[in-house]
PDB file of N, CA and C in Angstrom:
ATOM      1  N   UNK A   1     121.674 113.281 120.618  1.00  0.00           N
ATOM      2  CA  UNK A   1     120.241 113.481 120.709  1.00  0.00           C
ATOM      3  C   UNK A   1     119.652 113.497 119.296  1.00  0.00           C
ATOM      4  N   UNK A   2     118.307 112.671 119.221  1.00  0.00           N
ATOM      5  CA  UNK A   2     117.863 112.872 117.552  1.00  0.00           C
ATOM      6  C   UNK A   2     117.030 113.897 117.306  1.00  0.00           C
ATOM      7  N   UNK A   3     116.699 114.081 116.294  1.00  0.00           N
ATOM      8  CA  UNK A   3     115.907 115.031 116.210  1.00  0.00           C
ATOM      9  C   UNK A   3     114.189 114.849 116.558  1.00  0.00           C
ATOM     10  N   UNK A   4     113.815 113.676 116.680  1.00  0.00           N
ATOM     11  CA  UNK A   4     112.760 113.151 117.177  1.00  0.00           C
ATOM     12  C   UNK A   4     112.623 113.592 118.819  1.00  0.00           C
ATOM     13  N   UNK A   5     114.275 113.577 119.732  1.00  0.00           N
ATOM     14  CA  UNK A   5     114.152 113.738 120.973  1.00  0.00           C
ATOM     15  C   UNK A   5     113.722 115.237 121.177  1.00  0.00           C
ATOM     16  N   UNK A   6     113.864 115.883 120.061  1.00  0.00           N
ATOM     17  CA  UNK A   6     113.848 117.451 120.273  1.00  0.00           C
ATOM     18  C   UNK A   6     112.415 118.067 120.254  1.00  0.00           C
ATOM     19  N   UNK A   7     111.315 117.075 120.274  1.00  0.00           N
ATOM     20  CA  UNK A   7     110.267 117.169 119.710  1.00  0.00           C
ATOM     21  C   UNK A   7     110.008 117.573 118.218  1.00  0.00           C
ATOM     22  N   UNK A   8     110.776 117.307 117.250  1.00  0.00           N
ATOM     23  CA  UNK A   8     110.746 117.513 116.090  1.00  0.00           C
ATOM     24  C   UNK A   8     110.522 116.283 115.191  1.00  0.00           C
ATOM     25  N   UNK A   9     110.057 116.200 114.620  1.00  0.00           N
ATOM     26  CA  UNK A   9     109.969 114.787 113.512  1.00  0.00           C
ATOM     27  C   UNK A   9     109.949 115.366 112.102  1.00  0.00           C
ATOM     28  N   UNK A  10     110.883 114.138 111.549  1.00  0.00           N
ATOM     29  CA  UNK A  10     111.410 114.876 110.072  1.00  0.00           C
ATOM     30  C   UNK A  10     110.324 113.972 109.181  1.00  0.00           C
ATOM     31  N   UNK A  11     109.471 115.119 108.614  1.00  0.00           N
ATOM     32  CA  UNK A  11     108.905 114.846 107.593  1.00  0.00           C
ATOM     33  C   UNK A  11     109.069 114.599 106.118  1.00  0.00           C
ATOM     34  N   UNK A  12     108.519 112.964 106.127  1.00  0.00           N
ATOM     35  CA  UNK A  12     108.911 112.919 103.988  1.00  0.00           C
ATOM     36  C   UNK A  12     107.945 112.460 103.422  1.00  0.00           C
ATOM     37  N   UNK A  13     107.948 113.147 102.061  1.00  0.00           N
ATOM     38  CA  UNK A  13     107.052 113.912 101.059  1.00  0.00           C
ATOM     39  C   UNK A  13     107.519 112.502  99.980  1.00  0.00           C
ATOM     40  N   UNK A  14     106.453 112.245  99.605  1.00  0.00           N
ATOM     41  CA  UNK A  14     106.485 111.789  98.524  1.00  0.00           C
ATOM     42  C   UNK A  14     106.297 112.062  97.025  1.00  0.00           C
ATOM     43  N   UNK A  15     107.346 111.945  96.865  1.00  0.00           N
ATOM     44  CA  UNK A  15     107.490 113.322  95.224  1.00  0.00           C
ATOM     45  C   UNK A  15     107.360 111.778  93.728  1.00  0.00           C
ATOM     46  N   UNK A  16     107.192 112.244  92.679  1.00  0.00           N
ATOM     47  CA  UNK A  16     107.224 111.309  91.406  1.00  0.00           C
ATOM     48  C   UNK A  16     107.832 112.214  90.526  1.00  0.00           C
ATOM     49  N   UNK A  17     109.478 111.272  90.272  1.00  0.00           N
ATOM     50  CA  UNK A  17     110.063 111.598  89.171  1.00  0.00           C
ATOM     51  C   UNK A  17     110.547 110.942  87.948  1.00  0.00           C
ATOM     52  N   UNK A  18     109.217 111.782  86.814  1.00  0.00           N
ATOM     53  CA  UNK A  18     109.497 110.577  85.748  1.00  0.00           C
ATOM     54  C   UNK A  18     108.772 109.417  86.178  1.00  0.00           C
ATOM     55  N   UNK A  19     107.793 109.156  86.541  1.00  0.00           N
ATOM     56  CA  UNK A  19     106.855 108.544  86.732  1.00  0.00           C
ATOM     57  C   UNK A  19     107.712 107.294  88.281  1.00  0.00           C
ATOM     58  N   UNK A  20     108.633 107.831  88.662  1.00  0.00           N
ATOM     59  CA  UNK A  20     108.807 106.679  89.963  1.00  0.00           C
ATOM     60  C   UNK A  20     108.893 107.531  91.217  1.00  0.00           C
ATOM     61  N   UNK A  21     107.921 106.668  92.184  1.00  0.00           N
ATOM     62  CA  UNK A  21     108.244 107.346  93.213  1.00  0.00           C
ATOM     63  C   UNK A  21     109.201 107.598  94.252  1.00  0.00           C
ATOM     64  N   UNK A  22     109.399 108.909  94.933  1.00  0.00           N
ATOM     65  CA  UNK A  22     110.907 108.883  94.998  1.00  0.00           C
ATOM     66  C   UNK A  22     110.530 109.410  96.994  1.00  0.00           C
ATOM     67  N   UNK A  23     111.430 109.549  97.643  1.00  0.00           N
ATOM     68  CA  UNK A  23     111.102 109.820  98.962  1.00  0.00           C
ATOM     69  C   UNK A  23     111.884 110.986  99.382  1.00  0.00           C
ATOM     70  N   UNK A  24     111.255 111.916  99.731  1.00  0.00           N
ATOM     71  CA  UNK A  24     112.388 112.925  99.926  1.00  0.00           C
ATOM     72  C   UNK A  24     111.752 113.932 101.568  1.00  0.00           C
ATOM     73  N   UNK A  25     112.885 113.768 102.370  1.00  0.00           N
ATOM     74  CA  UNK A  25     113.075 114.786 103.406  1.00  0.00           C
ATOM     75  C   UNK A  25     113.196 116.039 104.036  1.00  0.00           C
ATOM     76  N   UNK A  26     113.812 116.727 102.692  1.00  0.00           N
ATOM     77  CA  UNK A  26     114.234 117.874 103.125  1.00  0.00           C
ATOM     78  C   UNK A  26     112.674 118.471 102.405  1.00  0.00           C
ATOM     79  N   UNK A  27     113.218 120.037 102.934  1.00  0.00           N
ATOM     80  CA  UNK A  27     112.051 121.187 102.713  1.00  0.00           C
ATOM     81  C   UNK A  27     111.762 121.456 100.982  1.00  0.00           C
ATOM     82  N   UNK A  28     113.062 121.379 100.645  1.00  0.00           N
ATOM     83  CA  UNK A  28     113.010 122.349  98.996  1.00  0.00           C
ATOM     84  C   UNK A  28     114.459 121.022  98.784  1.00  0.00           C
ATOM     85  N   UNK A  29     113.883 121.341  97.168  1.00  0.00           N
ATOM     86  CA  UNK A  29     114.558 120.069  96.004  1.00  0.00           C
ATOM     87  C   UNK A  29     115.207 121.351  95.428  1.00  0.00           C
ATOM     88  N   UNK A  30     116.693 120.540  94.605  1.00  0.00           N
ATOM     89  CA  UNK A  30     117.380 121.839  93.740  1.00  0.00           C
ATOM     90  C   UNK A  30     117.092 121.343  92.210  1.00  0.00           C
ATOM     91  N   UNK A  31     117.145 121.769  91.534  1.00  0.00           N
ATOM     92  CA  UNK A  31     117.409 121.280  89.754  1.00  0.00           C
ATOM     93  C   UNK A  31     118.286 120.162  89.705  1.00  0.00           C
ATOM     94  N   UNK A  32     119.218 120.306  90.323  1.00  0.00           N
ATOM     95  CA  UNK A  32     120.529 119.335  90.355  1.00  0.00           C
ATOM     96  C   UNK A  32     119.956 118.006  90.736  1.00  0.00           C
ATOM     97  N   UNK A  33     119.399 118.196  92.232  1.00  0.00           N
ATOM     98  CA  UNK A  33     118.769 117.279  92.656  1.00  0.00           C
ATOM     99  C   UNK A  33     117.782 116.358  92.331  1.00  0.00           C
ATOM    100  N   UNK A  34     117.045 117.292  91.658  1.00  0.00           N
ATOM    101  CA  UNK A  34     116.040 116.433  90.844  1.00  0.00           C
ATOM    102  C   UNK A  34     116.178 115.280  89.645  1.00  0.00           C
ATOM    103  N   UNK A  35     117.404 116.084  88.594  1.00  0.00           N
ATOM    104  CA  UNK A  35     117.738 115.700  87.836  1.00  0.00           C
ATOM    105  C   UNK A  35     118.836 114.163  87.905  1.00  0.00           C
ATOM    106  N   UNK A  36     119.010 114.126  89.490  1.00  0.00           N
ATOM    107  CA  UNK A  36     120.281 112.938  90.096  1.00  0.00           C
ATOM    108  C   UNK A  36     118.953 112.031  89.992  1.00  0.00           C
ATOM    109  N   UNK A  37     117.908 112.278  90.365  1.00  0.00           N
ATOM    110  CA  UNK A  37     116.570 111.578  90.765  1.00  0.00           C
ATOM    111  C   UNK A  37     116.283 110.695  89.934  1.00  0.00           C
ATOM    112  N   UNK A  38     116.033 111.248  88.378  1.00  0.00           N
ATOM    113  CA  UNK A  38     115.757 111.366  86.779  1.00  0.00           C
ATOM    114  C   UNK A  38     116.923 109.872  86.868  1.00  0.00           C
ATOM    115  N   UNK A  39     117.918 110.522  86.472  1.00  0.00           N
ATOM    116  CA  UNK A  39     119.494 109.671  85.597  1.00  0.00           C
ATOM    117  C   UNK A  39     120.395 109.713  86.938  1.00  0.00           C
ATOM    118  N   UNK A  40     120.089 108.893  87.410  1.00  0.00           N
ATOM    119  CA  UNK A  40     121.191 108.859  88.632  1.00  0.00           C
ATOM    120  C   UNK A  40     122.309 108.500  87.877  1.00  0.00           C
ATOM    121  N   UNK A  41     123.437 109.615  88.241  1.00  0.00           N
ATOM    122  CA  UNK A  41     124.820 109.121  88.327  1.00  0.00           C
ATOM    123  C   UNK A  41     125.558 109.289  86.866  1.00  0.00           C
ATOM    124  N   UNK A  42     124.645 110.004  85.690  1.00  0.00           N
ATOM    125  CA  UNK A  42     124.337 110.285  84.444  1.00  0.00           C
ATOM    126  C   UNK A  42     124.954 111.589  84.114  1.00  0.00           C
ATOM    127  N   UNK A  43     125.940 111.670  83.025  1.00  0.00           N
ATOM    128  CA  UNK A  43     126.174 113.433  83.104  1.00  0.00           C
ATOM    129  C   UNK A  43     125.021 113.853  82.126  1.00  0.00           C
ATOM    130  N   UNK A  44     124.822 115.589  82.276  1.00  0.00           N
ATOM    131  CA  UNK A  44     123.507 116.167  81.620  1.00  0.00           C
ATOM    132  C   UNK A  44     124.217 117.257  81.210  1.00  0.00           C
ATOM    133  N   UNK A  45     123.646 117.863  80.491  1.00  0.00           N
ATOM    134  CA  UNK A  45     123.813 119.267  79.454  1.00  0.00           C
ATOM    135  C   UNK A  45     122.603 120.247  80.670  1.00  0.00           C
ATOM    136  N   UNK A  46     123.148 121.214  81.327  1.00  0.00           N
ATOM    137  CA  UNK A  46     121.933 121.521  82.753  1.00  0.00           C
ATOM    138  C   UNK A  46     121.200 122.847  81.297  1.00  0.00           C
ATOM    139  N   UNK A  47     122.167 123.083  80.568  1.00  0.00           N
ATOM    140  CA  UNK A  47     121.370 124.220  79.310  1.00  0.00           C
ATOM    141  C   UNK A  47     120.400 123.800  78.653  1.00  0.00           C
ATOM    142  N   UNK A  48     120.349 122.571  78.395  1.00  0.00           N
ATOM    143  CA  UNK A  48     119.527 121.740  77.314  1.00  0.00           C
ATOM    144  C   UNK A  48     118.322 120.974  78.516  1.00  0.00           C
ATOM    145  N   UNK A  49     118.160 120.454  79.752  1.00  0.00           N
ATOM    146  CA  UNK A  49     117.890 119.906  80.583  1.00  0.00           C
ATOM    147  C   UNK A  49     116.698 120.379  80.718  1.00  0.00           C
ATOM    148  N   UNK A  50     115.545 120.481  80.587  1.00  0.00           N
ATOM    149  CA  UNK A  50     114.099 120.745  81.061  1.00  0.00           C
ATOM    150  C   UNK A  50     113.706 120.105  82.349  1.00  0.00           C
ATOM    151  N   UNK A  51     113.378 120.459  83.750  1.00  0.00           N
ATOM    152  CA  UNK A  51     112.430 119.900  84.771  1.00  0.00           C
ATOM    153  C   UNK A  51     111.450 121.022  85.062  1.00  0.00           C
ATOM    154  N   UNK A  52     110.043 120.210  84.759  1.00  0.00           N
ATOM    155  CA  UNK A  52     108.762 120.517  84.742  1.00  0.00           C
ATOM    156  C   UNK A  52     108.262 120.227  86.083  1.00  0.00           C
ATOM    157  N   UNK A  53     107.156 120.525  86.760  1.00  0.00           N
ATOM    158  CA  UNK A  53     106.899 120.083  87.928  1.00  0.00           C
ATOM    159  C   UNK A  53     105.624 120.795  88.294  1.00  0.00           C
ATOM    160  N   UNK A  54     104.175 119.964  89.067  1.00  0.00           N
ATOM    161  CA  UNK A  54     102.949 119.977  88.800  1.00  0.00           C
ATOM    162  C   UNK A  54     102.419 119.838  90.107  1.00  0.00           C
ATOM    163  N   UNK A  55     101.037 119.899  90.786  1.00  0.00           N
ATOM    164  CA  UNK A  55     101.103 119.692  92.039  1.00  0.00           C
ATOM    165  C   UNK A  55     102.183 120.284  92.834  1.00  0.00           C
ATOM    166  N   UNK A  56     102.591 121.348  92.689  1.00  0.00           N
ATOM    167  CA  UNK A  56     103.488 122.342  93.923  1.00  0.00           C
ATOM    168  C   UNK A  56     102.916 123.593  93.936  1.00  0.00           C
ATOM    169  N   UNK A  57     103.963 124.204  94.537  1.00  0.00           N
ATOM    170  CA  UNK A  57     103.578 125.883  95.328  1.00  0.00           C
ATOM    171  C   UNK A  57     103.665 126.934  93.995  1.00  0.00           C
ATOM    172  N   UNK A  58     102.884 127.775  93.633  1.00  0.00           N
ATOM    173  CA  UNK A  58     103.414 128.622  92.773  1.00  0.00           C
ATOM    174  C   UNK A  58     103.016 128.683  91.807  1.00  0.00           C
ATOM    175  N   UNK A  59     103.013 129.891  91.250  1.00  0.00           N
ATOM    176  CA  UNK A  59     102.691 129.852  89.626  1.00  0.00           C
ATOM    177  C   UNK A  59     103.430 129.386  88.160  1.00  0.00           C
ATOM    178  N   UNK A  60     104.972 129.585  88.902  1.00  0.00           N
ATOM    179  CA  UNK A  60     105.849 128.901  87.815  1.00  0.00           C
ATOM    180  C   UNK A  60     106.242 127.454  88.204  1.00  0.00           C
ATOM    181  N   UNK A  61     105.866 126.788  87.075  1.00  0.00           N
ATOM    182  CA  UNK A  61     106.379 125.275  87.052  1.00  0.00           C
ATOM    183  C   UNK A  61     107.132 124.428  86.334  1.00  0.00           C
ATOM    184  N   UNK A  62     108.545 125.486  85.961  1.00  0.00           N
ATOM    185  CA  UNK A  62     109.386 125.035  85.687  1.00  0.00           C
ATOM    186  C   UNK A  62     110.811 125.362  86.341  1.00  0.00           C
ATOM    187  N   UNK A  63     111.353 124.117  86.725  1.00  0.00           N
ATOM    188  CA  UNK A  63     112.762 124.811  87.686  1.00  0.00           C
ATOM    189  C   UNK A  63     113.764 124.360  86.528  1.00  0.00           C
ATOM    190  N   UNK A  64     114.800 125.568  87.122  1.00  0.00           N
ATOM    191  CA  UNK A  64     115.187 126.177  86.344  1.00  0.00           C
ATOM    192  C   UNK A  64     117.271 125.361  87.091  1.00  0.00           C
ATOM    193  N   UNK A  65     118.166 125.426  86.545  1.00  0.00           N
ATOM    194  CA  UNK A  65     119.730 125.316  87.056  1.00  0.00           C
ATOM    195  C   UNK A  65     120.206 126.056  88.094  1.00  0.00           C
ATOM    196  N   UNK A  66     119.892 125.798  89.280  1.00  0.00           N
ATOM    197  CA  UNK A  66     120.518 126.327  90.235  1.00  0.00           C
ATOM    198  C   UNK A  66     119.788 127.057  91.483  1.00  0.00           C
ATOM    199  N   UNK A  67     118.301 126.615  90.569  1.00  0.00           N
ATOM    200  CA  UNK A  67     117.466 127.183  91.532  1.00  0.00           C
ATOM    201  C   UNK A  67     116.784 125.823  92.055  1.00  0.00           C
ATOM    202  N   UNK A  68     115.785 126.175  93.052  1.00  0.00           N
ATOM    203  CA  UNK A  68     114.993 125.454  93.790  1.00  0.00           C
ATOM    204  C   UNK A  68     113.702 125.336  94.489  1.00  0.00           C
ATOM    205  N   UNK A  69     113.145 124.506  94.520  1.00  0.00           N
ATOM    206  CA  UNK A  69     111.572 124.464  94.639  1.00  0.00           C
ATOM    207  C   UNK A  69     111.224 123.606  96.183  1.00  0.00           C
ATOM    208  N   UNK A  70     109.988 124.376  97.037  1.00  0.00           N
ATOM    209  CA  UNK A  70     109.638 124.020  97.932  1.00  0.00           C
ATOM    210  C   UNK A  70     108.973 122.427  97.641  1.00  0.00           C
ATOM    211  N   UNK A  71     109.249 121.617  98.385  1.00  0.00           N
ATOM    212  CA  UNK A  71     108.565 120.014  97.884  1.00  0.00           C
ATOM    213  C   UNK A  71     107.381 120.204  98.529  1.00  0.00           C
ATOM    214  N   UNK A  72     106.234 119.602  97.885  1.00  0.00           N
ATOM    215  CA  UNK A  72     104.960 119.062  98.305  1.00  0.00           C
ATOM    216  C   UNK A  72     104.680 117.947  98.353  1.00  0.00           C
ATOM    217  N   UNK A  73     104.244 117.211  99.383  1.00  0.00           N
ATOM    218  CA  UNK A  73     103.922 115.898  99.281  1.00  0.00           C
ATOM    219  C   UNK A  73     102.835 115.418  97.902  1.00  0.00           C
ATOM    220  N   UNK A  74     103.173 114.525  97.426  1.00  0.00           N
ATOM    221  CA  UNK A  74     102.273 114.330  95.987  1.00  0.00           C
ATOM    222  C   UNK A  74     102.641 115.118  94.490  1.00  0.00           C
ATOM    223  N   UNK A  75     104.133 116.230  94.851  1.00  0.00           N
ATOM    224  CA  UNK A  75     104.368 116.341  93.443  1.00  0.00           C
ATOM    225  C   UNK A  75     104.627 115.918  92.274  1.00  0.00           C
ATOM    226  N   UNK A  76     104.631 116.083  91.117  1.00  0.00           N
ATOM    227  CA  UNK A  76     105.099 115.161  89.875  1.00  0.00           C
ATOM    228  C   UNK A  76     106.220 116.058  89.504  1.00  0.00           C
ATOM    229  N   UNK A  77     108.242 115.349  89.163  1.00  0.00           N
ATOM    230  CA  UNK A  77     108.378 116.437  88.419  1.00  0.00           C
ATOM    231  C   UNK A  77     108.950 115.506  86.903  1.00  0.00           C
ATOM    232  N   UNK A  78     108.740 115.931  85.624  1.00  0.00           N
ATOM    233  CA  UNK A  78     108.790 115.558  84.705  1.00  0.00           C
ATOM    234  C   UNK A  78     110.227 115.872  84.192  1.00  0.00           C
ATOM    235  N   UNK A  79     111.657 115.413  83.953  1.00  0.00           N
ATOM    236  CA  UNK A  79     112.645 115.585  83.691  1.00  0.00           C
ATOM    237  C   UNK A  79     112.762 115.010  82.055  1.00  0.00           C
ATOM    238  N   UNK A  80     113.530 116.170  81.756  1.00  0.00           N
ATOM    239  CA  UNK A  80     113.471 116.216  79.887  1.00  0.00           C
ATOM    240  C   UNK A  80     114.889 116.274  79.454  1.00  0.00           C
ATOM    241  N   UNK A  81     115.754 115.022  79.116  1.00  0.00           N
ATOM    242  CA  UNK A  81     117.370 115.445  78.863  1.00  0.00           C
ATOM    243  C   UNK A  81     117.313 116.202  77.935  1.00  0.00           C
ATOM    244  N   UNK A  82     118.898 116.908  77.506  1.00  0.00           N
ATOM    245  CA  UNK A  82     119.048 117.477  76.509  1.00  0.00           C
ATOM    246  C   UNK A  82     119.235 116.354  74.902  1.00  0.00           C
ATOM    247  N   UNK A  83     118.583 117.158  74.279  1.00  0.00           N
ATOM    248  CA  UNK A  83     118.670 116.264  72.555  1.00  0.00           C
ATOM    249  C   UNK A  83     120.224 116.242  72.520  1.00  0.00           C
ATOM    250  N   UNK A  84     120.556 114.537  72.224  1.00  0.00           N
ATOM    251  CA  UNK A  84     121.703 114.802  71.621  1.00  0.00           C
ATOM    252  C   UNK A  84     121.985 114.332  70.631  1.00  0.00           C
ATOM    253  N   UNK A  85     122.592 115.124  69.528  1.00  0.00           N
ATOM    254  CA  UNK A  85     122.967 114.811  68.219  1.00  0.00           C
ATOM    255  C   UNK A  85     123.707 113.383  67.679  1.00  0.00           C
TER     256      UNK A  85
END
């Protein structure tokens, strides 16, 4: 049975990361996640790693390693690698 049969329909949000738009399903994005978004497939420094994020829920708009943010349709999130020497 899908989830459509259940009377449910899965809603997706259209988020911009790093200026491309990206399509996403679920409820809440993780740091991790975002950052796969950014540099797919890329290793990162998650200490050095900045994601910014604008158009969402909340007063803080920066996520942080390990935490996670409710998605809004129309967010921006701005991903910042770490400097490397």
């Amino acid at each position: 049975m899908t989830v459509e049969a259940l009377g449910e329909k899965t809603k997706t949000a259209t988020i911009i990361v790093n200026t491309r738009a990206q399509h996403w399903s679920e409820k809440k994005i993780t740091f991790e996640q975002v950052v796969e978004l950014a540099f797919p497939g890329q290793p990162y420094d998650p200490a050095g790693t900045t994601v910014e994020y604008s158009r969402g829920h909340g007063s803080d708009h920066a996520l942080r390693p390990g935490k996670n943010v409710e998605v809004k349709d129309g967010m921006v999130f701005d991903v910042e690698p770490a400097n490397r020497s």
